[in-house]
Protein backbone atom coordinates (compact mmCIF):
# COMPACT_ATOMS: atom_id res chain seq x y z
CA UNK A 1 59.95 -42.67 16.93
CA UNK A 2 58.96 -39.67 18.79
CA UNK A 3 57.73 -39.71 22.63
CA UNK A 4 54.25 -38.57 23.10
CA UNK A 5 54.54 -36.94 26.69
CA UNK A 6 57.74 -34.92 24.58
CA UNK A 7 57.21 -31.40 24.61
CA UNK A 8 59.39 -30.24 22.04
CA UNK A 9 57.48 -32.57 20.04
CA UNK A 10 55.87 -31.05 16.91
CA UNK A 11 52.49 -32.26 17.19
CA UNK A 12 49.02 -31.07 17.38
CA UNK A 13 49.19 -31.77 20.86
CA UNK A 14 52.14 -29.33 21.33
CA UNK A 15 51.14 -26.55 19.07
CA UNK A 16 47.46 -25.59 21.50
CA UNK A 17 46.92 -22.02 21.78
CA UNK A 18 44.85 -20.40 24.74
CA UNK A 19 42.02 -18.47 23.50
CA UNK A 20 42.40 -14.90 24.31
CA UNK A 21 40.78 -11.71 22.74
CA UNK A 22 44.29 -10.55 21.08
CA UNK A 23 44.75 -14.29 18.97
CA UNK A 24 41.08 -13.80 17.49
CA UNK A 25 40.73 -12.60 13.81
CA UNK A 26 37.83 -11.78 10.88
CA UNK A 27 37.51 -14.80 8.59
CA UNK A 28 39.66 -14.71 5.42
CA UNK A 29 37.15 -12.44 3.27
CA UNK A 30 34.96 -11.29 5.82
CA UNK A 31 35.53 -7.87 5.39
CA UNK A 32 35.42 -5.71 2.55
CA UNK A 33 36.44 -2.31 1.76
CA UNK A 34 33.42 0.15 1.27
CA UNK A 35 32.50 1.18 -2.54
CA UNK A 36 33.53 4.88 -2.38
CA UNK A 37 30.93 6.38 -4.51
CA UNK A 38 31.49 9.83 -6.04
CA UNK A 39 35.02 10.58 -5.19
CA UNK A 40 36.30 11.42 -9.04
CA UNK A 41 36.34 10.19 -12.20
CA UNK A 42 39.91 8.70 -11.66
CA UNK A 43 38.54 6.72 -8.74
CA UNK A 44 36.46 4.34 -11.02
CA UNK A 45 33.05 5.48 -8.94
CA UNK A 46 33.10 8.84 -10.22
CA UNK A 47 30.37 11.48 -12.15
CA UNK A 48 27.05 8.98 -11.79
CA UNK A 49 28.69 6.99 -9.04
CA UNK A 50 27.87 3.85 -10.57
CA UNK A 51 24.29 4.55 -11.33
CA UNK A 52 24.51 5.13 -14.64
CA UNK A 53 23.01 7.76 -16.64
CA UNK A 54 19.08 9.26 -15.20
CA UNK A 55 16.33 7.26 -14.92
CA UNK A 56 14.17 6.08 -11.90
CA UNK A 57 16.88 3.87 -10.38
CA UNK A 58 19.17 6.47 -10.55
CA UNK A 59 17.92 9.23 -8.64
CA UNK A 60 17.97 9.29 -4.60
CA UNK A 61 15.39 6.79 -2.56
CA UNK A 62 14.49 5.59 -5.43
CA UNK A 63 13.70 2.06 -6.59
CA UNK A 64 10.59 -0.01 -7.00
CA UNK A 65 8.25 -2.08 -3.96
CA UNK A 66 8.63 -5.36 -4.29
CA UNK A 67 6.50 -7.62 -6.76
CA UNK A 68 6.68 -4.25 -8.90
CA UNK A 69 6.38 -5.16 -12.98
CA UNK A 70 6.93 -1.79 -14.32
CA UNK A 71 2.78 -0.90 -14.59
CA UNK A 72 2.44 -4.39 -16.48
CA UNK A 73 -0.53 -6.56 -13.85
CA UNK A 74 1.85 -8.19 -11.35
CA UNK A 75 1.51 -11.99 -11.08
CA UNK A 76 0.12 -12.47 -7.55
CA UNK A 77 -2.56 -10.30 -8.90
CA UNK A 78 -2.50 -11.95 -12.42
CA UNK A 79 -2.93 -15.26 -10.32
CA UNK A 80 -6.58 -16.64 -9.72
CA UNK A 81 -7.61 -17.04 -5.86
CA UNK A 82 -9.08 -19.86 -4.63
CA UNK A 83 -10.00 -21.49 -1.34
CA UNK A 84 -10.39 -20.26 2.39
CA UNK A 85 -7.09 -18.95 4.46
CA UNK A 86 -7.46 -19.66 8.34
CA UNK A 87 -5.01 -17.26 9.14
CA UNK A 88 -7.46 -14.53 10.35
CA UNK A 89 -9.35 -16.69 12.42
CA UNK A 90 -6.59 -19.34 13.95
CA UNK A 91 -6.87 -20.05 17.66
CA UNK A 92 -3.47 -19.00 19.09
CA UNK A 93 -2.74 -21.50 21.41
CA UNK A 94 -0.19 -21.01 24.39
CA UNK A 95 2.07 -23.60 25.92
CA UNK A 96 3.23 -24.45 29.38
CA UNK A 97 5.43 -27.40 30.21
CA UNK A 98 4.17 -29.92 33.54
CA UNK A 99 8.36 -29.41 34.35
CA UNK A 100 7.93 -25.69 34.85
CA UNK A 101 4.89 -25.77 37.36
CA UNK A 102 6.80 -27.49 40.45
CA UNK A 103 9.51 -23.96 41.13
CA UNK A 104 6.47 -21.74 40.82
CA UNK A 105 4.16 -23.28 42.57
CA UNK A 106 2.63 -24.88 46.03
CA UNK A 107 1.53 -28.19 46.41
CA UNK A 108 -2.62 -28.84 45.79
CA UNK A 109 -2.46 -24.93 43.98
CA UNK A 110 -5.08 -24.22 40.71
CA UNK A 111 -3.46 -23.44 37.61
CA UNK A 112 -5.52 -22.09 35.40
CA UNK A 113 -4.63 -18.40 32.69
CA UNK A 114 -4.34 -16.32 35.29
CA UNK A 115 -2.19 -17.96 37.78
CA UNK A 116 0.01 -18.57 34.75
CA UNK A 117 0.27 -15.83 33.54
CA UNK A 118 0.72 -13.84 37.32
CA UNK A 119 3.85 -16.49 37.57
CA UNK A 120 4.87 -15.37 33.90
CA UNK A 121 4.72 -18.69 32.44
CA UNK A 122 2.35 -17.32 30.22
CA UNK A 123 2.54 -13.96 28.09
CA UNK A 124 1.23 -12.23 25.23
CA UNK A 125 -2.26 -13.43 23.27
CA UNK A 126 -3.40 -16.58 23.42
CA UNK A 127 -7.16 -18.03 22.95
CA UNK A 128 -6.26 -21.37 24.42
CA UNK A 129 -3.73 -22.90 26.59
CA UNK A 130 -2.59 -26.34 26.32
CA UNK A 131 -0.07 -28.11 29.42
CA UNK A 132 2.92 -30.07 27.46
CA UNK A 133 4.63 -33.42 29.20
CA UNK A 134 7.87 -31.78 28.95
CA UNK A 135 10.24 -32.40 32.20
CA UNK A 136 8.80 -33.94 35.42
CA UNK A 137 6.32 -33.08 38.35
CA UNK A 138 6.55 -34.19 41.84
CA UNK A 139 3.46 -32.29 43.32
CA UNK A 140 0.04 -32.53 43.25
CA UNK A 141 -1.95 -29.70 41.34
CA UNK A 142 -5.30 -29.10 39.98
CA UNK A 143 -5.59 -28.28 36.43
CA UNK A 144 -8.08 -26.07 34.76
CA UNK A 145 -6.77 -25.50 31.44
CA UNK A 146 -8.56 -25.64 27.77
CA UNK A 147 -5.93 -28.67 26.60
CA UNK A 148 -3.89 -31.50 28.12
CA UNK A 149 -1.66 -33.50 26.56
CA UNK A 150 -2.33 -37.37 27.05
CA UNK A 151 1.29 -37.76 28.40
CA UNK A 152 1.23 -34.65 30.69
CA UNK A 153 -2.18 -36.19 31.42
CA UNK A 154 -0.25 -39.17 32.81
CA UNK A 155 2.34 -37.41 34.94
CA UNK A 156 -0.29 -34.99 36.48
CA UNK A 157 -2.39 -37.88 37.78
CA UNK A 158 0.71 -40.21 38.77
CA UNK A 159 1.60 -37.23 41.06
CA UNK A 160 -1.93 -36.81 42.77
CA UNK A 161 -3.26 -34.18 41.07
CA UNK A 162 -6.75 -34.17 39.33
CA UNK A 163 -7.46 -32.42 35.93
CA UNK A 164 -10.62 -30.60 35.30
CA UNK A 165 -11.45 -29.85 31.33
């Protein structure tokens, strides 16, 4: 039986390599010699260059948008439509977390949009803002926000601050 603490021992143990930019390597298959198009008839991808012979998808840009049918009524067209999409008229809601407001800022401050988004908490569009329980809170601040979760709620108040909807 063979030692463990052997180093001329042959197993997985002994046979570690150090990661270093020279030992990496491409997954078996991972690359791929480009299709040489138009080099010769002898080269396989010769005279149409695997296109075969005229026709829309041969010539250059060419191909159809997508859903296209060849002029025949494509089926999300062909399909009836029914009901109401929101989409267009969604509330975009933006989210802050109560762990994020103690490093930006001072005990007994307002947060409310804009002092979010002047400490870049907050970006882009939003038509509401809602306060998440995620991470913890040690200070006391006054919240003026559209939502509150009930467990951020909890962690607000147990730190002395107040919440105004």
């Amino acid at each position: 039986m063979s030692d463990p603490s052997d180093p001329s021992d042959s197993d997985i143990n002994s046979q570690r390599i150090i990661m270093q930019l020279h030992n990496y390597s491409p997954n078996p298959g991972a690359k791929r010699r480009v299709k040489r198009l138009g080099c010769g008839e002898s080269s396989g991808h010769g005279k149409t260059a695997c296109k075969g012979n005229k026709g829309q998808k041969a010539r250059s840009g060419s191909g159809t948008r997508v859903g296209f049918e060849g002029g025949q009524m494509p089926l999300h067209r062909r399909l009836p439509k029914r009901g109401f999409n929101n989409f267009d008229f969604r509330d975009v809601v933006g989210t802050v977390n109560v762990g994020d407001l103690d490093g930006r800022f001072e005990a007994g401050a307002v947060i409310n949009e804009e002092s979010l988004r002047k400490s870049g908490l907050l970006n882009g569009r939003c038509d509401k803002v809602k306060l998440l329980a995620d991470g913890e809170v040690e200070k006391a601040f006054t919240i003026e926000l559209d939502k509150v979760s009930a467990a951020a709620r909890a962690k607000i108040e147990k730190a002395g601050g107040t919440i105004k909807a």
